[in-house]
PDB file of N, CA and C in Angstrom:
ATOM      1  N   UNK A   1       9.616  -7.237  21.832  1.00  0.00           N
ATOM      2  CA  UNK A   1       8.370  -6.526  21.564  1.00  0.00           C
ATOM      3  C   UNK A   1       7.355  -7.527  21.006  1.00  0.00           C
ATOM      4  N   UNK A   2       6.142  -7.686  21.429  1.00  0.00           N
ATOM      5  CA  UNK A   2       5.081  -8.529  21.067  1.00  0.00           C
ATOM      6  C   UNK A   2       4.412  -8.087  19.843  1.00  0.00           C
ATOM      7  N   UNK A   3       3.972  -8.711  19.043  1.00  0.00           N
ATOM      8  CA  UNK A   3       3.283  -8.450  18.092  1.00  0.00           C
ATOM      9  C   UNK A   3       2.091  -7.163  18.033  1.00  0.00           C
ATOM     10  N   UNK A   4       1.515  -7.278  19.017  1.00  0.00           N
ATOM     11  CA  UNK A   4       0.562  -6.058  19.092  1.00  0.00           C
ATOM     12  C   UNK A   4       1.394  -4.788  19.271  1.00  0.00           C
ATOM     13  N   UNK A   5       2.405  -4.521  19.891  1.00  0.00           N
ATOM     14  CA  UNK A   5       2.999  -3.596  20.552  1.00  0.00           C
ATOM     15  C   UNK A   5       3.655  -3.441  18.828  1.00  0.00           C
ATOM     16  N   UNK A   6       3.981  -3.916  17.761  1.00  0.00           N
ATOM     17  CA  UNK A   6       5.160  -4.050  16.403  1.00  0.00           C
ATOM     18  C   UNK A   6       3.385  -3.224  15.525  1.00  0.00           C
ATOM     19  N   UNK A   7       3.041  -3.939  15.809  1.00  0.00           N
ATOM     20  CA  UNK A   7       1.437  -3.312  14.719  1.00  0.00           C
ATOM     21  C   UNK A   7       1.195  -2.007  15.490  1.00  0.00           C
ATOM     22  N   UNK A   8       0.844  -1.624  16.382  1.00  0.00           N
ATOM     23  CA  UNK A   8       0.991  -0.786  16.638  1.00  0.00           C
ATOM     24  C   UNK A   8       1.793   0.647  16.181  1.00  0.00           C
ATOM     25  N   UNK A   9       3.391   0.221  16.663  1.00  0.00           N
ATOM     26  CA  UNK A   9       4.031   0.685  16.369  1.00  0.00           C
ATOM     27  C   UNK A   9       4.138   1.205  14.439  1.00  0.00           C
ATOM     28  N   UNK A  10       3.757   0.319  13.939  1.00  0.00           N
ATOM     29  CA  UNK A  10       3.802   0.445  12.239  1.00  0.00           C
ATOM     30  C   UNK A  10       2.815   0.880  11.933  1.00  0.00           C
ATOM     31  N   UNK A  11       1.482   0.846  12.398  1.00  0.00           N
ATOM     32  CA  UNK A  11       0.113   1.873  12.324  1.00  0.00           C
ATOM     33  C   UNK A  11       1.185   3.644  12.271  1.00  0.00           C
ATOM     34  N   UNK A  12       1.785   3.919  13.337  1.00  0.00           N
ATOM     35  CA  UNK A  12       1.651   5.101  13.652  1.00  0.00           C
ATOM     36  C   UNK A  12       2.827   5.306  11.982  1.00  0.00           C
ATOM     37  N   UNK A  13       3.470   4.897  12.013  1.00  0.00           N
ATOM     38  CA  UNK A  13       4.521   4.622  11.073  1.00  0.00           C
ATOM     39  C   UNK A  13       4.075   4.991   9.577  1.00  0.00           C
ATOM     40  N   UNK A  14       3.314   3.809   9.172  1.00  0.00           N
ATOM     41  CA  UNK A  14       1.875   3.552   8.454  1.00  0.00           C
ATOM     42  C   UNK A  14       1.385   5.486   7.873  1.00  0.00           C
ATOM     43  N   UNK A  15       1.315   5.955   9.045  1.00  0.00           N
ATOM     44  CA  UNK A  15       0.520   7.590   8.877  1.00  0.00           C
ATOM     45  C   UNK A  15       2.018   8.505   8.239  1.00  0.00           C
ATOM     46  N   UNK A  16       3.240   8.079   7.650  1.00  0.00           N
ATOM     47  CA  UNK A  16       4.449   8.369   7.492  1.00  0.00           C
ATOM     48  C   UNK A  16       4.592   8.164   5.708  1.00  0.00           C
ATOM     49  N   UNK A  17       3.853   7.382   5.514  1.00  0.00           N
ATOM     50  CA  UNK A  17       3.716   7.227   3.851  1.00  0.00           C
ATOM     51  C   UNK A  17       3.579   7.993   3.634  1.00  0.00           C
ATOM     52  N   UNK A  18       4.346   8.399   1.976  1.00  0.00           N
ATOM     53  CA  UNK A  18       3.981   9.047   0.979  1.00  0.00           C
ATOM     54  C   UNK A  18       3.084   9.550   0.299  1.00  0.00           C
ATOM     55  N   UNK A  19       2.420  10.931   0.074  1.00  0.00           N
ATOM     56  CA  UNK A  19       1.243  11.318  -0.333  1.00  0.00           C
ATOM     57  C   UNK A  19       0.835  10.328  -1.752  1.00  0.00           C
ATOM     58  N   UNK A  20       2.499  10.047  -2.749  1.00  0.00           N
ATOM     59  CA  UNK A  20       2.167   9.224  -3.862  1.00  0.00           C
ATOM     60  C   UNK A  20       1.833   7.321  -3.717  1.00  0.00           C
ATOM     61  N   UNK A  21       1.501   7.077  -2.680  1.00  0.00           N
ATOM     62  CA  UNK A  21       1.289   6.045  -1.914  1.00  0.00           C
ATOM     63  C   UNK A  21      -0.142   5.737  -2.861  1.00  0.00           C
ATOM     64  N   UNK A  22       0.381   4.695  -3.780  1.00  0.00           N
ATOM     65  CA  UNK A  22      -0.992   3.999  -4.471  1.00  0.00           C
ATOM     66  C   UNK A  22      -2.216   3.775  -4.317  1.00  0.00           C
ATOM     67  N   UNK A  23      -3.275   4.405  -4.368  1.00  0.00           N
ATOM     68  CA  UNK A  23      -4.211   3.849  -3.906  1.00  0.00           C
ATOM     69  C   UNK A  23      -4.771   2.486  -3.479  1.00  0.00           C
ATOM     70  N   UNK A  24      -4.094   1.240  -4.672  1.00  0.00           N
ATOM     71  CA  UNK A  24      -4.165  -0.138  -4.153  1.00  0.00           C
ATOM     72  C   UNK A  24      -3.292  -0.168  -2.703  1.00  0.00           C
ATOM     73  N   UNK A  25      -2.334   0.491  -2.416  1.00  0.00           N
ATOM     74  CA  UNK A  25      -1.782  -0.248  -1.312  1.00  0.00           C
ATOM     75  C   UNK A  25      -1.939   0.285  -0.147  1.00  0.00           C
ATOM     76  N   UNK A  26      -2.661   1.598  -0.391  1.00  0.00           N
ATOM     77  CA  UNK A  26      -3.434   2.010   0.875  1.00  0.00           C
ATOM     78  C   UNK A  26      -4.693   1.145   1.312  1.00  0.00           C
ATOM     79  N   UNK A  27      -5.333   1.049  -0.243  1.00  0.00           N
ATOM     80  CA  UNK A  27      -6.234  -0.249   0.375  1.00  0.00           C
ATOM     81  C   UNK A  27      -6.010  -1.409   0.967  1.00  0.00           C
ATOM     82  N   UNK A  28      -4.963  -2.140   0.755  1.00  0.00           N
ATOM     83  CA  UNK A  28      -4.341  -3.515   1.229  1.00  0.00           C
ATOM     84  C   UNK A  28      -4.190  -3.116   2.801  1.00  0.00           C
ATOM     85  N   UNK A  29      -3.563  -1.619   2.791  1.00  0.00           N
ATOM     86  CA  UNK A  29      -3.460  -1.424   4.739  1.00  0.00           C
ATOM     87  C   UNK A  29      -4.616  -1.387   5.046  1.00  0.00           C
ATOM     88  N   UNK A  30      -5.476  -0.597   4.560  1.00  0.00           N
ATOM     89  CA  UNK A  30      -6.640  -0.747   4.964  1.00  0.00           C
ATOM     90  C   UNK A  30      -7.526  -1.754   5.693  1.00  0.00           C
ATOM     91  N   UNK A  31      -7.504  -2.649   4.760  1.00  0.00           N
ATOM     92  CA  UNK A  31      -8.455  -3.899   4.669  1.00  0.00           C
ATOM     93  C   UNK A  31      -7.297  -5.120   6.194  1.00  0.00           C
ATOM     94  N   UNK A  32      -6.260  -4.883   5.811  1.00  0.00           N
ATOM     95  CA  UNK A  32      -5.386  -5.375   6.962  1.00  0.00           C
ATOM     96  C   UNK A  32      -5.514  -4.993   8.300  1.00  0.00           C
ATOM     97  N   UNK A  33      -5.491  -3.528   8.319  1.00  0.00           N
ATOM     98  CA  UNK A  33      -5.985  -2.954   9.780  1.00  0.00           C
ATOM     99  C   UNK A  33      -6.914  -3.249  10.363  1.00  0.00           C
ATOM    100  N   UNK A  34      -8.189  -3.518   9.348  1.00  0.00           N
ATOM    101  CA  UNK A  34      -9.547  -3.559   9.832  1.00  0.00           C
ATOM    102  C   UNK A  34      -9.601  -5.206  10.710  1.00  0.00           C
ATOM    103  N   UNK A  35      -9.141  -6.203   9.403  1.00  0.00           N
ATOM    104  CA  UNK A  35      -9.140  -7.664   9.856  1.00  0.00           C
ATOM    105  C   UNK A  35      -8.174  -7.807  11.139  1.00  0.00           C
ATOM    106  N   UNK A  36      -6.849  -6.756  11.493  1.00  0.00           N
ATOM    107  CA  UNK A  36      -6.253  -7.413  12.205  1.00  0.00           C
ATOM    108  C   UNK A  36      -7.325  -6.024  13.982  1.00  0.00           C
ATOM    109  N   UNK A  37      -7.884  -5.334  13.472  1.00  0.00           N
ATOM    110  CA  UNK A  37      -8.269  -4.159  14.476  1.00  0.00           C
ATOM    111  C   UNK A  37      -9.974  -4.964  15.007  1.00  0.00           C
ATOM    112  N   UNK A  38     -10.841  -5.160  14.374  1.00  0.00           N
ATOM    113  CA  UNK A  38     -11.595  -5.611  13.950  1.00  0.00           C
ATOM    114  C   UNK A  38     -12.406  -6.687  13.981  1.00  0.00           C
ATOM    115  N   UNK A  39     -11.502  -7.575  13.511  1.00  0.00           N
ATOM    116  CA  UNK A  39     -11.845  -9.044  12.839  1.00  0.00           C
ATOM    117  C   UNK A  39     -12.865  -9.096  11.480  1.00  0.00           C
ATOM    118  N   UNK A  40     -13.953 -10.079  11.521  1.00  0.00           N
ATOM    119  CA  UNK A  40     -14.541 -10.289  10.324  1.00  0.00           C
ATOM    120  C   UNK A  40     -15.317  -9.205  10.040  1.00  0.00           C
ATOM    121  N   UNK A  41     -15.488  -8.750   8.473  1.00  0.00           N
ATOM    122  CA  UNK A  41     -16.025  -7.650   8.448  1.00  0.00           C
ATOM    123  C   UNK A  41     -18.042  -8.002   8.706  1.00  0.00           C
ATOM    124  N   UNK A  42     -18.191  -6.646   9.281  1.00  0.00           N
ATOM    125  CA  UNK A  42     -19.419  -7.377  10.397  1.00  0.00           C
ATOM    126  C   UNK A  42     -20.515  -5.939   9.279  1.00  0.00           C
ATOM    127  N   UNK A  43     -20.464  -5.367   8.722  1.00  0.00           N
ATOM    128  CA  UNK A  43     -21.275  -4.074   8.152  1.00  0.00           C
ATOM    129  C   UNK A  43     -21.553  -4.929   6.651  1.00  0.00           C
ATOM    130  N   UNK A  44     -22.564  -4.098   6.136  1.00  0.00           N
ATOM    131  CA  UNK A  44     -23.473  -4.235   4.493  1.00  0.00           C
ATOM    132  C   UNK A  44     -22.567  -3.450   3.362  1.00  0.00           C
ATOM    133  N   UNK A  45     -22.415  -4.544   2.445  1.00  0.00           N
ATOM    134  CA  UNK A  45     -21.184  -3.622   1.166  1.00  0.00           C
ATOM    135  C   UNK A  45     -22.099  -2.175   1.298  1.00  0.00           C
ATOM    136  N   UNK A  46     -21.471  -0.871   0.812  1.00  0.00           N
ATOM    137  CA  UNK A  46     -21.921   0.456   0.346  1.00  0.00           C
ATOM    138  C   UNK A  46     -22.420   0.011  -0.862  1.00  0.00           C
ATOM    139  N   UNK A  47     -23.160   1.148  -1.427  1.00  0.00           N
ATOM    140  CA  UNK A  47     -24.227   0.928  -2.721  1.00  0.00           C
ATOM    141  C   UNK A  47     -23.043   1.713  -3.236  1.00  0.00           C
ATOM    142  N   UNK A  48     -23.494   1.634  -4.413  1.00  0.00           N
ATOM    143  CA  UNK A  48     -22.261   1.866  -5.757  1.00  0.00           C
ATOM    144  C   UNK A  48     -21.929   3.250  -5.624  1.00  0.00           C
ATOM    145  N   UNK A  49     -22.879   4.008  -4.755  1.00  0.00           N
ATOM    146  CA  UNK A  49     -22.430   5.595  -4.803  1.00  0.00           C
ATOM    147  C   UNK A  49     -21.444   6.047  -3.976  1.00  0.00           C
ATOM    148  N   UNK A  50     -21.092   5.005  -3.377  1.00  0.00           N
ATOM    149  CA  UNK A  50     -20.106   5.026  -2.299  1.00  0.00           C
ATOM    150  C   UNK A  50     -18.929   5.066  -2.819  1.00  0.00           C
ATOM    151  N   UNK A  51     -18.542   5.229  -3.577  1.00  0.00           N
ATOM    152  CA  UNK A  51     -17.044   4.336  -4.127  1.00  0.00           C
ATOM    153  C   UNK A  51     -15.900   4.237  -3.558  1.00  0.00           C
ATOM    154  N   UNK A  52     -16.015   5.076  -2.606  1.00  0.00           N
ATOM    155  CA  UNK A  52     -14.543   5.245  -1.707  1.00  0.00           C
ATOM    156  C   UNK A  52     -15.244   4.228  -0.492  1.00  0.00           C
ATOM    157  N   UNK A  53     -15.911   3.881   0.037  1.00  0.00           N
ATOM    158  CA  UNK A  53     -16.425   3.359   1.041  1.00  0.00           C
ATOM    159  C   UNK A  53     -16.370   1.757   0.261  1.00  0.00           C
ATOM    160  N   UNK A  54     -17.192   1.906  -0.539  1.00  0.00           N
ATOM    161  CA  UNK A  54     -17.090   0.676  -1.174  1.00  0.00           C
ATOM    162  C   UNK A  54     -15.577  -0.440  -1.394  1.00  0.00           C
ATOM    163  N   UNK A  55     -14.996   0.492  -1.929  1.00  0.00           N
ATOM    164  CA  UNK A  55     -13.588   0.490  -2.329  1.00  0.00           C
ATOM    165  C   UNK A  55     -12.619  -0.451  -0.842  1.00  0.00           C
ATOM    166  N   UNK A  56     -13.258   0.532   0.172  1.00  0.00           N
ATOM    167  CA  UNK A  56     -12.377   0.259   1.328  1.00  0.00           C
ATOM    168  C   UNK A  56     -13.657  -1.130   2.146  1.00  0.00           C
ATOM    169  N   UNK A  57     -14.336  -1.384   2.315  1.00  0.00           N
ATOM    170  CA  UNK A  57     -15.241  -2.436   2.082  1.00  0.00           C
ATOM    171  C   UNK A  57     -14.717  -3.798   1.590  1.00  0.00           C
ATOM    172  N   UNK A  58     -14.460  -3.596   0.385  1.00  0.00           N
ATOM    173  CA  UNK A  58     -13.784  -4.734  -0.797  1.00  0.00           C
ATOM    174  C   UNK A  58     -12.915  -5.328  -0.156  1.00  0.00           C
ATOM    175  N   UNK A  59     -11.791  -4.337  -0.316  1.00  0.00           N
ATOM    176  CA  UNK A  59     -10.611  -4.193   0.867  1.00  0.00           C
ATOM    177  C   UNK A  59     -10.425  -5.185   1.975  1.00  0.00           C
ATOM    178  N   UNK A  60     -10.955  -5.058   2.720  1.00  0.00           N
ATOM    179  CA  UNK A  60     -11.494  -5.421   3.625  1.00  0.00           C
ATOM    180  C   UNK A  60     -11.915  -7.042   4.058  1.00  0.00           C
ATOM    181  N   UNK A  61     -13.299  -7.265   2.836  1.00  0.00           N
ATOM    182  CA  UNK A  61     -13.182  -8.263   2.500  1.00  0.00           C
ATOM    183  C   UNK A  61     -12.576  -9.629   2.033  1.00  0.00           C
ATOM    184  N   UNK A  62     -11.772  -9.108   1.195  1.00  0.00           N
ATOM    185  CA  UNK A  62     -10.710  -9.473   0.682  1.00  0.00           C
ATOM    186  C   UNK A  62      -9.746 -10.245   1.683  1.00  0.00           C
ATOM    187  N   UNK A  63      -9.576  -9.810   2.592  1.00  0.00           N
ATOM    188  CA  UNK A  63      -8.486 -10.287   3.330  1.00  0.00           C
ATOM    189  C   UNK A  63      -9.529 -11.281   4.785  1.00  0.00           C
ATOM    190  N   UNK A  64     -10.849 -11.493   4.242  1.00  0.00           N
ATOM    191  CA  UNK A  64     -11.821 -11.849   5.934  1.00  0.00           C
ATOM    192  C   UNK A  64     -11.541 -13.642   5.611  1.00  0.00           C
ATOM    193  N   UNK A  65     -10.967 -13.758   6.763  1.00  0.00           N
ATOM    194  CA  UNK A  65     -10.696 -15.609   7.438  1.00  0.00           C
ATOM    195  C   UNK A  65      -9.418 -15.312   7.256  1.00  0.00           C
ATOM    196  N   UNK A  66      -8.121 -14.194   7.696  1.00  0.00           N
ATOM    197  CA  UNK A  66      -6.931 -14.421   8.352  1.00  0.00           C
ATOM    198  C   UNK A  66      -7.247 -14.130   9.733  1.00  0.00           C
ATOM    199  N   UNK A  67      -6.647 -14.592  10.213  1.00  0.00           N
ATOM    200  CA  UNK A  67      -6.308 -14.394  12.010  1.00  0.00           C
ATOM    201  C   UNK A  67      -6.291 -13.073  12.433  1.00  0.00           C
ATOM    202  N   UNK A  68      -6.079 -12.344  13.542  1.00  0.00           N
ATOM    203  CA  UNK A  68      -5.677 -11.064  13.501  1.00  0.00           C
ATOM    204  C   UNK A  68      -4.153 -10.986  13.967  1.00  0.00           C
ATOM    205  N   UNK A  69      -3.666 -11.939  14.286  1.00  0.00           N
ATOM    206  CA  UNK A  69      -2.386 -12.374  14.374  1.00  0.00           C
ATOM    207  C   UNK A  69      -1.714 -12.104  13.161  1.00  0.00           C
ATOM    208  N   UNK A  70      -2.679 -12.863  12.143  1.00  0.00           N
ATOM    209  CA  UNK A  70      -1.990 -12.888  10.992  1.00  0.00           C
ATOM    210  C   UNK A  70      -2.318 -11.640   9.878  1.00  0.00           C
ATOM    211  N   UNK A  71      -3.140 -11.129   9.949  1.00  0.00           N
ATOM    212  CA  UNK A  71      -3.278  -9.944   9.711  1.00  0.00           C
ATOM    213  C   UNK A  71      -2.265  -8.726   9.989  1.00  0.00           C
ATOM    214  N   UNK A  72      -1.849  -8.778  11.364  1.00  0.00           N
ATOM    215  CA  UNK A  72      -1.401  -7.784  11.924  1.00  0.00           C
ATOM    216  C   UNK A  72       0.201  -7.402  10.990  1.00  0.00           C
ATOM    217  N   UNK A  73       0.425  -9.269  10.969  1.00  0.00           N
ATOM    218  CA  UNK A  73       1.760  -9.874  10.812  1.00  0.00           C
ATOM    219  C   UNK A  73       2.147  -9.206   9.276  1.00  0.00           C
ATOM    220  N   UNK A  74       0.695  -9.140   8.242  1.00  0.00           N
ATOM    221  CA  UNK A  74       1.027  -9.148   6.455  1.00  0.00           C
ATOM    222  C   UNK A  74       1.013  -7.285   7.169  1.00  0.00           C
ATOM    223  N   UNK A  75       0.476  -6.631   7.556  1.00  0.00           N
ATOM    224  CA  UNK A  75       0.150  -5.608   7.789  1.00  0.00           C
ATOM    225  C   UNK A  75       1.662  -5.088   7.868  1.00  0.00           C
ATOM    226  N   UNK A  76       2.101  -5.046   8.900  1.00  0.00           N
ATOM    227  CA  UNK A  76       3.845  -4.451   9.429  1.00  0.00           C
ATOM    228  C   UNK A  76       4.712  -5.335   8.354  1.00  0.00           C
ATOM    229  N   UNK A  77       4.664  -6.315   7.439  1.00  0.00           N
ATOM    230  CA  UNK A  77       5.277  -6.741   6.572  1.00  0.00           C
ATOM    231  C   UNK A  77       5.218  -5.635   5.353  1.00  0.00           C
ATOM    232  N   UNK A  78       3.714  -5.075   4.981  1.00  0.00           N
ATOM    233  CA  UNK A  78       3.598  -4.224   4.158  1.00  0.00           C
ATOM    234  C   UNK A  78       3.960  -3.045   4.294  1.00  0.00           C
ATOM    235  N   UNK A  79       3.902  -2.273   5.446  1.00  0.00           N
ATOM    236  CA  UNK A  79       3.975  -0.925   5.778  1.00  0.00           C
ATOM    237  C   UNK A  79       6.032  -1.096   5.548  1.00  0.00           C
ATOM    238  N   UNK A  80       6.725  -2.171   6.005  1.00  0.00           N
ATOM    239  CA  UNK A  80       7.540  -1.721   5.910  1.00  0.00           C
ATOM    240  C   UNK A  80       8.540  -1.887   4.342  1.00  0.00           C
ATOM    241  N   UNK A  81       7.789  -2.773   3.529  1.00  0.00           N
ATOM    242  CA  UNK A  81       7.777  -2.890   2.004  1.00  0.00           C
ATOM    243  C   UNK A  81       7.607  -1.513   1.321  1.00  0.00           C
ATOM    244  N   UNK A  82       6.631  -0.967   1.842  1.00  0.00           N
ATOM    245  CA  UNK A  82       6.381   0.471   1.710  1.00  0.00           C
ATOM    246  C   UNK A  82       7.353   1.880   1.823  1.00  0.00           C
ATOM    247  N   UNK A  83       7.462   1.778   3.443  1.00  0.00           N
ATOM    248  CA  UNK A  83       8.768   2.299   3.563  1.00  0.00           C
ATOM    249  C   UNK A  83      10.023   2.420   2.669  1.00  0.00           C
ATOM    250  N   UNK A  84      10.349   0.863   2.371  1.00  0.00           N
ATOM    251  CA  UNK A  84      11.732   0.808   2.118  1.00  0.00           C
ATOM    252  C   UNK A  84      11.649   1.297   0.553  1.00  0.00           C
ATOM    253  N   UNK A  85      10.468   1.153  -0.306  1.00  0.00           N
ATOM    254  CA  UNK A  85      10.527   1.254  -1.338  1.00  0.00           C
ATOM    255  C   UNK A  85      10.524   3.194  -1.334  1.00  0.00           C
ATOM    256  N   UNK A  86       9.751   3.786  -0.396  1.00  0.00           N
ATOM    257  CA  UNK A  86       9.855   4.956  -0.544  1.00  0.00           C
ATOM    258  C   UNK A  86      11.417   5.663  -0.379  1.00  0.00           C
ATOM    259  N   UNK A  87      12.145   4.953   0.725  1.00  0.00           N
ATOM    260  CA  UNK A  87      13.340   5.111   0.920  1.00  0.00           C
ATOM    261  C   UNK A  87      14.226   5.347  -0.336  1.00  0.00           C
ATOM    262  N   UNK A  88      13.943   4.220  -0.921  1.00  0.00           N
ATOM    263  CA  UNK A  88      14.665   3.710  -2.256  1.00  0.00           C
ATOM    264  C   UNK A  88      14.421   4.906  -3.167  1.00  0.00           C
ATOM    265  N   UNK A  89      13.825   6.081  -3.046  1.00  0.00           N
ATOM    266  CA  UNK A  89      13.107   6.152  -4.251  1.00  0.00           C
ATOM    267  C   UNK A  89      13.192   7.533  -4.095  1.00  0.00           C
ATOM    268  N   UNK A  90      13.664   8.058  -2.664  1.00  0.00           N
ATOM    269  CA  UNK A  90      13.827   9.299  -2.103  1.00  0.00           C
ATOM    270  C   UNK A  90      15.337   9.900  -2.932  1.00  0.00           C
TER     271      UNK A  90
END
């Protein structure tokens, strides 16, 4: 299975998290999806009233000059960190 076809696959996966799913580490998918869906973030930060927009923005940022290769790669690394910890915990 090729890398796109594994991100993929862990996107849909990804929608399988836990409602108690941290807000930081929804952001980290976030900002991962975008860089590896995406590429560089190309839009104007939200004004402060935004905060959820903003938030996911940051996000976003945060992660701009990885590859989308490599993006994709921390992305399905996380979702399944995620997983296993929910597993663990079930």
């Amino acid at each position: 299975m090729g890398l796109k076809e594994e991100f993929d696959e862990y996107a849909v996966k990804a929608k399988t998290l836990p409602e108690n799913t941290t807000n930081e580490n929804k952001l980290i998918l976030y900002g991962l999806f975008k860089q590896a869906t995406v590429g560089q973030v190309n839009t104007s930060r939200p004004g402060m009233f935004s905060m959820t927009e903003r938030a996911k923005w940051d996000a976003w940022k945060g992660v701009e000059g990885k590859s989308k290769d490599e993006a994709m790669s921390d992305y399905i690394t996380k979702v399944k960190q995620l997983l296993e910890e929910a597993a663990a915990s079930a």
